[in-house]
C-alpha atoms as a PDB file:
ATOM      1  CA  UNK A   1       0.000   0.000   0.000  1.00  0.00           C
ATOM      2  CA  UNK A   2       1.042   3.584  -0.626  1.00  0.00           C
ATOM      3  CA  UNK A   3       0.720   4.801   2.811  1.00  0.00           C
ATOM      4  CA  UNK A   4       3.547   2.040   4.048  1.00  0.00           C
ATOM      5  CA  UNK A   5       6.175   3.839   1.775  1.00  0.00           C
ATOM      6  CA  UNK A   6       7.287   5.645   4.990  1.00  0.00           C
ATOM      7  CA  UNK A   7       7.503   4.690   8.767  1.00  0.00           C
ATOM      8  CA  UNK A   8       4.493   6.664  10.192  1.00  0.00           C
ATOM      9  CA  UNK A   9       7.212   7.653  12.625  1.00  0.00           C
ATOM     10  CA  UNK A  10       9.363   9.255  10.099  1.00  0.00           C
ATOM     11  CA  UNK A  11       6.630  10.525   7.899  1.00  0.00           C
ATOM     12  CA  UNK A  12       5.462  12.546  10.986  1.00  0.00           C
ATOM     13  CA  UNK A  13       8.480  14.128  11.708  1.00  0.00           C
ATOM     14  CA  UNK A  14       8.926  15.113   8.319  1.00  0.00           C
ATOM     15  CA  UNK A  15       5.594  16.527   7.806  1.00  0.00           C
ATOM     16  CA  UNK A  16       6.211  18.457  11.126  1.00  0.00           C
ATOM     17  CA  UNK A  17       9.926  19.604   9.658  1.00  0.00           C
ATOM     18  CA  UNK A  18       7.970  21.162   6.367  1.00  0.00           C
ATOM     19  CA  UNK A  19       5.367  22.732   8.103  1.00  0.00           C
ATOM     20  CA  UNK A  20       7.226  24.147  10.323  1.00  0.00           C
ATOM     21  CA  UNK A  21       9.484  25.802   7.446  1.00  0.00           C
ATOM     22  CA  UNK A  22       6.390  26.340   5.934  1.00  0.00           C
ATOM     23  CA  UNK A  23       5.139  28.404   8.905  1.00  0.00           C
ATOM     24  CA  UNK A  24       8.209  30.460   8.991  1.00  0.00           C
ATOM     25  CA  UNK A  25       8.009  31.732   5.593  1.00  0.00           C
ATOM     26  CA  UNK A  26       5.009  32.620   6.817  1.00  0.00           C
ATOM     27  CA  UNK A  27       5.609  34.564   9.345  1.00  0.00           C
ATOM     28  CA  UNK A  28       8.791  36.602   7.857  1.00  0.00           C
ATOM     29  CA  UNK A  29       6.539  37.828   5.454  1.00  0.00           C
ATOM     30  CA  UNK A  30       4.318  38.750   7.829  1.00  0.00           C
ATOM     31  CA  UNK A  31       7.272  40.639  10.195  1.00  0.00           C
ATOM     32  CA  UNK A  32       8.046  42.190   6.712  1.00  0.00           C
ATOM     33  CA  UNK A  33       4.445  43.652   6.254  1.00  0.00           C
ATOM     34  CA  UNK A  34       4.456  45.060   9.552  1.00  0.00           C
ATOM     35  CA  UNK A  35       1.628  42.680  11.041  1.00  0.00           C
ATOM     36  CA  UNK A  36       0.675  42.258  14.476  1.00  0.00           C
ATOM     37  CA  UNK A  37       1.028  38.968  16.570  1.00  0.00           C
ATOM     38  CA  UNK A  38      -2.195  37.937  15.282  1.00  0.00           C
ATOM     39  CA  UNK A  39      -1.365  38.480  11.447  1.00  0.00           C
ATOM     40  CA  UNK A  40       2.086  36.673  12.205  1.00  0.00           C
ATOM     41  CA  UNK A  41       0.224  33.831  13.880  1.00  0.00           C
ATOM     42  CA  UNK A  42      -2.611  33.608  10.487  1.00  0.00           C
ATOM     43  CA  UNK A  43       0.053  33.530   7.865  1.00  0.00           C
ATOM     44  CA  UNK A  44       2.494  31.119   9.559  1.00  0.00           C
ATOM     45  CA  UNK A  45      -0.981  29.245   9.763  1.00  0.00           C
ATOM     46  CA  UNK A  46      -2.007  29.870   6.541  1.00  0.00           C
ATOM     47  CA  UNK A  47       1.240  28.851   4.922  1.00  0.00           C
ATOM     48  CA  UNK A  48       1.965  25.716   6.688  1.00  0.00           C
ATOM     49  CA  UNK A  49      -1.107  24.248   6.345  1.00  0.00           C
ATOM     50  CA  UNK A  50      -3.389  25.965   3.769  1.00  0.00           C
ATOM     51  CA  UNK A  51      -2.337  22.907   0.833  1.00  0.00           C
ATOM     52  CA  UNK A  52      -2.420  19.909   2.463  1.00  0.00           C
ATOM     53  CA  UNK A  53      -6.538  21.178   3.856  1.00  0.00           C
ATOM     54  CA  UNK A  54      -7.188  22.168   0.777  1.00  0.00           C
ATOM     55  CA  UNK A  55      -6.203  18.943  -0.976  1.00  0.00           C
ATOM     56  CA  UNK A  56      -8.488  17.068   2.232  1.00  0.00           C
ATOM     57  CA  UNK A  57     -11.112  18.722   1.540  1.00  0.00           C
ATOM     58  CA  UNK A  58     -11.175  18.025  -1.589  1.00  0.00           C
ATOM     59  CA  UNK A  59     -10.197  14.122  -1.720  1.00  0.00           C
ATOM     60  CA  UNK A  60     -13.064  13.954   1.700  1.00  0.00           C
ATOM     61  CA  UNK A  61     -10.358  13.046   4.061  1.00  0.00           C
ATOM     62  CA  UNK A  62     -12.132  14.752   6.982  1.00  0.00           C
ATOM     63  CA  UNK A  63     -11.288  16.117   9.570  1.00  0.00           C
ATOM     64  CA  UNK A  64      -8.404  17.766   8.070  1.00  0.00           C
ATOM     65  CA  UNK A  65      -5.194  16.085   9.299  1.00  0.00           C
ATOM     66  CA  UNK A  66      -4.256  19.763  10.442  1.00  0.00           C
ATOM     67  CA  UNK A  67      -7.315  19.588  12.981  1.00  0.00           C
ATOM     68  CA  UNK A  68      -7.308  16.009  13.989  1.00  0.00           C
ATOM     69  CA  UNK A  69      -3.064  15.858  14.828  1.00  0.00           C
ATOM     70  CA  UNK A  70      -2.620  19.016  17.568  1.00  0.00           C
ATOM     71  CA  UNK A  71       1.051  18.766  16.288  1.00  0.00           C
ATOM     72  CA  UNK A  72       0.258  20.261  13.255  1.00  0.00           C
ATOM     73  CA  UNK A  73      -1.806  23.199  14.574  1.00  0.00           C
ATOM     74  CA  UNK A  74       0.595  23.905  17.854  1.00  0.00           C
ATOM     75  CA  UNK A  75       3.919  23.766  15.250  1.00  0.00           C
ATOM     76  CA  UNK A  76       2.762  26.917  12.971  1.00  0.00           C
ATOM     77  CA  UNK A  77       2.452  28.776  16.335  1.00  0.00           C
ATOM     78  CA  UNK A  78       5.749  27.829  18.128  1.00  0.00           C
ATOM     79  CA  UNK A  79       7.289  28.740  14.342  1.00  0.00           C
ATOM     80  CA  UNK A  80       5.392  32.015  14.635  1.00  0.00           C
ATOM     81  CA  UNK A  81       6.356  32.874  18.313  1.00  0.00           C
ATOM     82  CA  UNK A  82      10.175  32.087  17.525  1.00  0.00           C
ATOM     83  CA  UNK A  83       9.539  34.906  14.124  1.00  0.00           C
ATOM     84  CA  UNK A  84       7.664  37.086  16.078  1.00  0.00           C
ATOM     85  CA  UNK A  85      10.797  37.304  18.951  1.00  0.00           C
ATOM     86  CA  UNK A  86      13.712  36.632  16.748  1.00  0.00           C
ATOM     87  CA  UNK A  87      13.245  37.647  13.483  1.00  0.00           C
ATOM     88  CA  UNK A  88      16.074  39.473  13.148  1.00  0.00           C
ATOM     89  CA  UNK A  89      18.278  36.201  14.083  1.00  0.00           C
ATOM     90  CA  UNK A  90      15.478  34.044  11.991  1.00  0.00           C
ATOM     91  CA  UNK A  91      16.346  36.561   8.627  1.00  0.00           C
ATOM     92  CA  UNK A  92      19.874  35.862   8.926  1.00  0.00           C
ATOM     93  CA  UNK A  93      19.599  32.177   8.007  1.00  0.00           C
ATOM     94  CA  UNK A  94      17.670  33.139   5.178  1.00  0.00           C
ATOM     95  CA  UNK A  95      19.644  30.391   2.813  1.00  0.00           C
ATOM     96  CA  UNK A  96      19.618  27.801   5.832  1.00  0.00           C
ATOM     97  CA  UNK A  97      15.174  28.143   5.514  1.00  0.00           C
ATOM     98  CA  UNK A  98      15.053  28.628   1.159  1.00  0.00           C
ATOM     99  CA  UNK A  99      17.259  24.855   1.680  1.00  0.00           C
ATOM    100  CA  UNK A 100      14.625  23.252   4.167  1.00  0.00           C
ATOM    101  CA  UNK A 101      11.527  25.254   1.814  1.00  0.00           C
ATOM    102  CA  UNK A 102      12.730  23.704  -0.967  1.00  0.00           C
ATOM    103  CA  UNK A 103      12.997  20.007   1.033  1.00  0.00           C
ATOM    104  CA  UNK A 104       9.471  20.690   2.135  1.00  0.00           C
ATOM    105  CA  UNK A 105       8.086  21.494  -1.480  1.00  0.00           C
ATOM    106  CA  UNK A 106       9.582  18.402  -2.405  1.00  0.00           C
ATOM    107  CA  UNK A 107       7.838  16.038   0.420  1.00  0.00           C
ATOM    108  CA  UNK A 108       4.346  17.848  -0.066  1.00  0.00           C
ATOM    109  CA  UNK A 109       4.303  17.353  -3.227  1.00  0.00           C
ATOM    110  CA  UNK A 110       5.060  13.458  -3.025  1.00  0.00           C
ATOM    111  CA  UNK A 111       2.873  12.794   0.161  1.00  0.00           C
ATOM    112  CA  UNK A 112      -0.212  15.168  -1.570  1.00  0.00           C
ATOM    113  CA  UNK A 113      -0.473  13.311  -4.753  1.00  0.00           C
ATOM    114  CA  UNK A 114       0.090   9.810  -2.652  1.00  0.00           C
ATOM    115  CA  UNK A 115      -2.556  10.645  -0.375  1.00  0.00           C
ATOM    116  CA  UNK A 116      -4.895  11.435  -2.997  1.00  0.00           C
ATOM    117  CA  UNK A 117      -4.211   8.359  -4.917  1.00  0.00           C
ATOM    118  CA  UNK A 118      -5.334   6.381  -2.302  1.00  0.00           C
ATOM    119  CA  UNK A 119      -8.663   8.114  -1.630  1.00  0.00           C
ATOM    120  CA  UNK A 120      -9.398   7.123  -5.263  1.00  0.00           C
ATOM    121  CA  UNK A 121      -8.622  10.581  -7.706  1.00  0.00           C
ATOM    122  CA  UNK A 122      -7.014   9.548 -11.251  1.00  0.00           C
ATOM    123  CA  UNK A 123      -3.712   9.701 -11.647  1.00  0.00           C
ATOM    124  CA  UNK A 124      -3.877  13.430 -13.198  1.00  0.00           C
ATOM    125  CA  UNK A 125      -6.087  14.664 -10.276  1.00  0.00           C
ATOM    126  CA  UNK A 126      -3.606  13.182  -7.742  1.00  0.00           C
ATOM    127  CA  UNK A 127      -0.873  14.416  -9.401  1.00  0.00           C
ATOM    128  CA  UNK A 128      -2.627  18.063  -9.215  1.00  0.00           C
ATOM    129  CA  UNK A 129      -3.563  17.632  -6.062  1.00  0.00           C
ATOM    130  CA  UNK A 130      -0.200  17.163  -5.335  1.00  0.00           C
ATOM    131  CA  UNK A 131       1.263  20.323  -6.147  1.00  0.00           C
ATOM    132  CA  UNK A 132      -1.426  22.126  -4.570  1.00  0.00           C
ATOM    133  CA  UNK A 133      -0.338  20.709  -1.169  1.00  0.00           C
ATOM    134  CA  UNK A 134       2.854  21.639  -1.804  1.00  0.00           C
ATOM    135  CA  UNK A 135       2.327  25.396  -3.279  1.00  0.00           C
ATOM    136  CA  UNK A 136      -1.341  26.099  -2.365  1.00  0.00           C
ATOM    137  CA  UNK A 137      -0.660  27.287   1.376  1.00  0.00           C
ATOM    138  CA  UNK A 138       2.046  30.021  -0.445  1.00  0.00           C
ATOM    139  CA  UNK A 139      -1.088  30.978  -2.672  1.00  0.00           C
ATOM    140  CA  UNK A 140      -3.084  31.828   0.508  1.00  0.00           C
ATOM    141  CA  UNK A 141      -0.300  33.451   2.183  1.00  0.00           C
ATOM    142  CA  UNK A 142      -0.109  35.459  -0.781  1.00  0.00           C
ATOM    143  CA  UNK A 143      -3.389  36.716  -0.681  1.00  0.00           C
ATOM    144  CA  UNK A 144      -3.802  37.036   2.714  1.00  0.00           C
ATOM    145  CA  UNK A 145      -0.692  39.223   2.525  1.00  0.00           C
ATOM    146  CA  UNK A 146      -2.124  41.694   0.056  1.00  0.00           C
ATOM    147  CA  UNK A 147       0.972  40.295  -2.650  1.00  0.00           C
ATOM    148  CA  UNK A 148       0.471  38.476  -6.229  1.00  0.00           C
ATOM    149  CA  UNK A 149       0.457  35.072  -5.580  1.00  0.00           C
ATOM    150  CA  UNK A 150       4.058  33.308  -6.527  1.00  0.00           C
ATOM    151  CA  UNK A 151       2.303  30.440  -8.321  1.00  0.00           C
ATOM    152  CA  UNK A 152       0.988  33.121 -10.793  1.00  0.00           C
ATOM    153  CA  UNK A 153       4.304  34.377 -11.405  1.00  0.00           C
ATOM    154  CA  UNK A 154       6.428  31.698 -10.950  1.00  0.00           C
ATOM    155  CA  UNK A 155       9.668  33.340  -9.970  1.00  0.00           C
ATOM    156  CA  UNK A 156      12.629  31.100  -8.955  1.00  0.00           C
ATOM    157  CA  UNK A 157      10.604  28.507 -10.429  1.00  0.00           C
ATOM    158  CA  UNK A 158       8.476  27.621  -7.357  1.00  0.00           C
ATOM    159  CA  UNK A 159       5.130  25.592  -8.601  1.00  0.00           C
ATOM    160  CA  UNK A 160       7.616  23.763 -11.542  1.00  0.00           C
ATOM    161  CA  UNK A 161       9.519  21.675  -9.144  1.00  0.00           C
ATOM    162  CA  UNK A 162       6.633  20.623  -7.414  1.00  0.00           C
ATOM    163  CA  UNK A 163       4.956  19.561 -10.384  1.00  0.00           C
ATOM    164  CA  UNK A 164       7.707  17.708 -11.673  1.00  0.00           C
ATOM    165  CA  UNK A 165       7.699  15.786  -8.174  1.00  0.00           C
ATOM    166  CA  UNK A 166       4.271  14.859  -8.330  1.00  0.00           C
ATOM    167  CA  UNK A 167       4.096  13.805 -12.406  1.00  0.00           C
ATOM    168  CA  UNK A 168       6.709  11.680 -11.403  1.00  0.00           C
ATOM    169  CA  UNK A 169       4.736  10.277  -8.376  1.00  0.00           C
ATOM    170  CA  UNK A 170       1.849   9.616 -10.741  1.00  0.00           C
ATOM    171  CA  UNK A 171       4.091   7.840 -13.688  1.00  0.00           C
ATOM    172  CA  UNK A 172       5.649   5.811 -10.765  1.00  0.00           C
ATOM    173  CA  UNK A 173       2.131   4.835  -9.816  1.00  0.00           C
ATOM    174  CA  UNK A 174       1.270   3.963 -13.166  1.00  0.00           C
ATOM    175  CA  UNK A 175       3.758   1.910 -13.917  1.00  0.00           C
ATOM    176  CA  UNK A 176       3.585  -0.062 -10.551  1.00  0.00           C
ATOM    177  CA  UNK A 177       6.692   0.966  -9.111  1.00  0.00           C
ATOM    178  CA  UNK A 178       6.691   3.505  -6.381  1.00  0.00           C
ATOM    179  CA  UNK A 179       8.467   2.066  -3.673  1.00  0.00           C
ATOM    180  CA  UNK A 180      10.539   3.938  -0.992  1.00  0.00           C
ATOM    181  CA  UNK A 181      13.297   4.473  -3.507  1.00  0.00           C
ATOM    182  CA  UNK A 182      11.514   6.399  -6.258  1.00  0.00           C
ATOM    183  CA  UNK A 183       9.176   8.472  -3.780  1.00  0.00           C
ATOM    184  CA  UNK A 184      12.550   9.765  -2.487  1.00  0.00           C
ATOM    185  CA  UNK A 185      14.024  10.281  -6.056  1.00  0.00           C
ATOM    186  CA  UNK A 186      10.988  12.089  -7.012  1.00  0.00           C
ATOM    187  CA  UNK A 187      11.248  14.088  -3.724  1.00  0.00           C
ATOM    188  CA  UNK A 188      15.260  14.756  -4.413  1.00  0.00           C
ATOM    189  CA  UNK A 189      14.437  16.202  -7.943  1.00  0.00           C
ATOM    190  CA  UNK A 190      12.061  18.607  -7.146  1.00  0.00           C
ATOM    191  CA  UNK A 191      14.472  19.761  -3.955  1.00  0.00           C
ATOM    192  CA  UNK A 192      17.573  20.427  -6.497  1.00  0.00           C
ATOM    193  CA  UNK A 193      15.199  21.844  -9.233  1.00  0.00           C
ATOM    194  CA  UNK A 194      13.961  24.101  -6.377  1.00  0.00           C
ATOM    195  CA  UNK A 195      17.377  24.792  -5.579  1.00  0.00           C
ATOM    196  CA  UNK A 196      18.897  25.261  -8.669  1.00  0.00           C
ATOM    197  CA  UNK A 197      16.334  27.672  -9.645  1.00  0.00           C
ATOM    198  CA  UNK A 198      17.434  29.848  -6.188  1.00  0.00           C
ATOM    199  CA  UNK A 199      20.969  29.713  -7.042  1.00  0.00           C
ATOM    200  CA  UNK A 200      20.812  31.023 -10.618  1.00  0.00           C
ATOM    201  CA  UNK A 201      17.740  32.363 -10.769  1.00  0.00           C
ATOM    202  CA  UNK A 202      15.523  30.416 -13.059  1.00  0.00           C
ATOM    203  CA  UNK A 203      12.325  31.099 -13.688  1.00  0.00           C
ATOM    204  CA  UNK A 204       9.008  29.980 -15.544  1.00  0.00           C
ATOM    205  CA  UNK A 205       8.646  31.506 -19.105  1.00  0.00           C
ATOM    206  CA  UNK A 206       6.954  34.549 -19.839  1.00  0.00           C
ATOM    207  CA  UNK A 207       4.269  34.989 -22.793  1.00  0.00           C
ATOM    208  CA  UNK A 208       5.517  33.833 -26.266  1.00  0.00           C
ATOM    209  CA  UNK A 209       7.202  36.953 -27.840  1.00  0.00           C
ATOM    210  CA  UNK A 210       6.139  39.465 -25.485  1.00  0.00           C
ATOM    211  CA  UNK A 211       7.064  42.738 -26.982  1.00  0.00           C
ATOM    212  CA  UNK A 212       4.727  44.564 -24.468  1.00  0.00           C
ATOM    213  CA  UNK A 213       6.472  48.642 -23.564  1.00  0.00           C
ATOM    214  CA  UNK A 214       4.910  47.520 -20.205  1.00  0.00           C
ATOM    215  CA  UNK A 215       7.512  46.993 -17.357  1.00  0.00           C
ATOM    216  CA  UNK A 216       6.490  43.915 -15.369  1.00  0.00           C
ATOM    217  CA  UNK A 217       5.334  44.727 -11.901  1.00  0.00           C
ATOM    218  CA  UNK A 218       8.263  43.893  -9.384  1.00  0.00           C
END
């Protein structure tokens, strides 16, 4: 069965490692909008755990893992309280939390299209499903924040990786051979694609021969 790729030990702890990345994204972004304890608290919220309800939900796996495990409601809020104290400290290992975002974009993507395998979606749903666990709770953070949302303009390549994770998932599926092994390859290429597009900058591609005057927006 899928859900015996992992040891429900491990696949807690690294659901709690993402969302709490997750959660501190989050949050900086709400430091950097000058938000109050509350805001902070929403978007670490929001951003840890928006995907993965949204893709519940959806697939009818109710309640929400995020209300029925108090881990994954109480984690957001200790990632929020360490932001709202130490962001100064928290913004100086900037590269240290784009390395464990990245990791995190590459498990949510896996475990969302997995999960909604299993509660019977095709393998194109899943695989969609997947990637809007792994991006979707940006996408609310987003809009919540007032800012236009990343998967829209898919600087550093952001939603690409996670699709690529989770069409890999699927074909793995299809063919009958997801096992430990190639979940964790498909979670290890989108964390370097992820990566790769943070180190030099790649990015989606704009509209075929734009030759607008218009600047884009920053």
């Amino acid at each position: 069965m899928l859900h015996d790729l992992f040891l429900p030990e491990i696949q807690h702890a690294l659901d709690l490692a993402g969302i709490f990345v997750f959660a501190t994204a989050g949050a900086l972004l709400a430091v950097r909008k000058n938000f109050d304890v509350f805001g902070i608290a929403v978007l670490a919220l929001a951003t840890a755990l928006g995907g993965g309800l949204f893709r519940d939900l959806v697939i009818g796996a109710v309640p929400p893992a995020a209300f029925g495990e108090l881990s994954f409601f109480l984690t957001p809020l200790i990632a929020a309280a360490i932001v709202f104290f130490l962001h100064p400290e928290v913004q100086r290992i900037n590269r240290a939390i784009n390395i464990f975002d990245a990791a995190g974009l590459g498990l949510f993507c896996v475990t969302g299209t997995t999960k909604a395998y299993e509660y019977g979606l095709g393998l194109t749903a899943s695989a969609a499903l997947g990637v809007v666990t792994a991006v979707g709770g940006g996408v609310l953070r987003d809009v919540l924040a007032n800012e236009v949302p990343s998967l829209l303009r898919d600087r550093e390549m952001y939603a690409v990786p996670a699709m690529v994770g989770a069409s890999m998932v699927a074909v793995f599926i299809g063919l009958g051979v997801l096992n430990p092994m190639t979940s964790g390859f498909a979670v290890a290429t989108a964390f370097v694609l992820r990566l790769l597009a943070i180190r030099y900058h790649l990015r989606a591609p704009l509209a075929w021969n734009r030759r607008s005057s218009v600047a884009e927006e920053p």
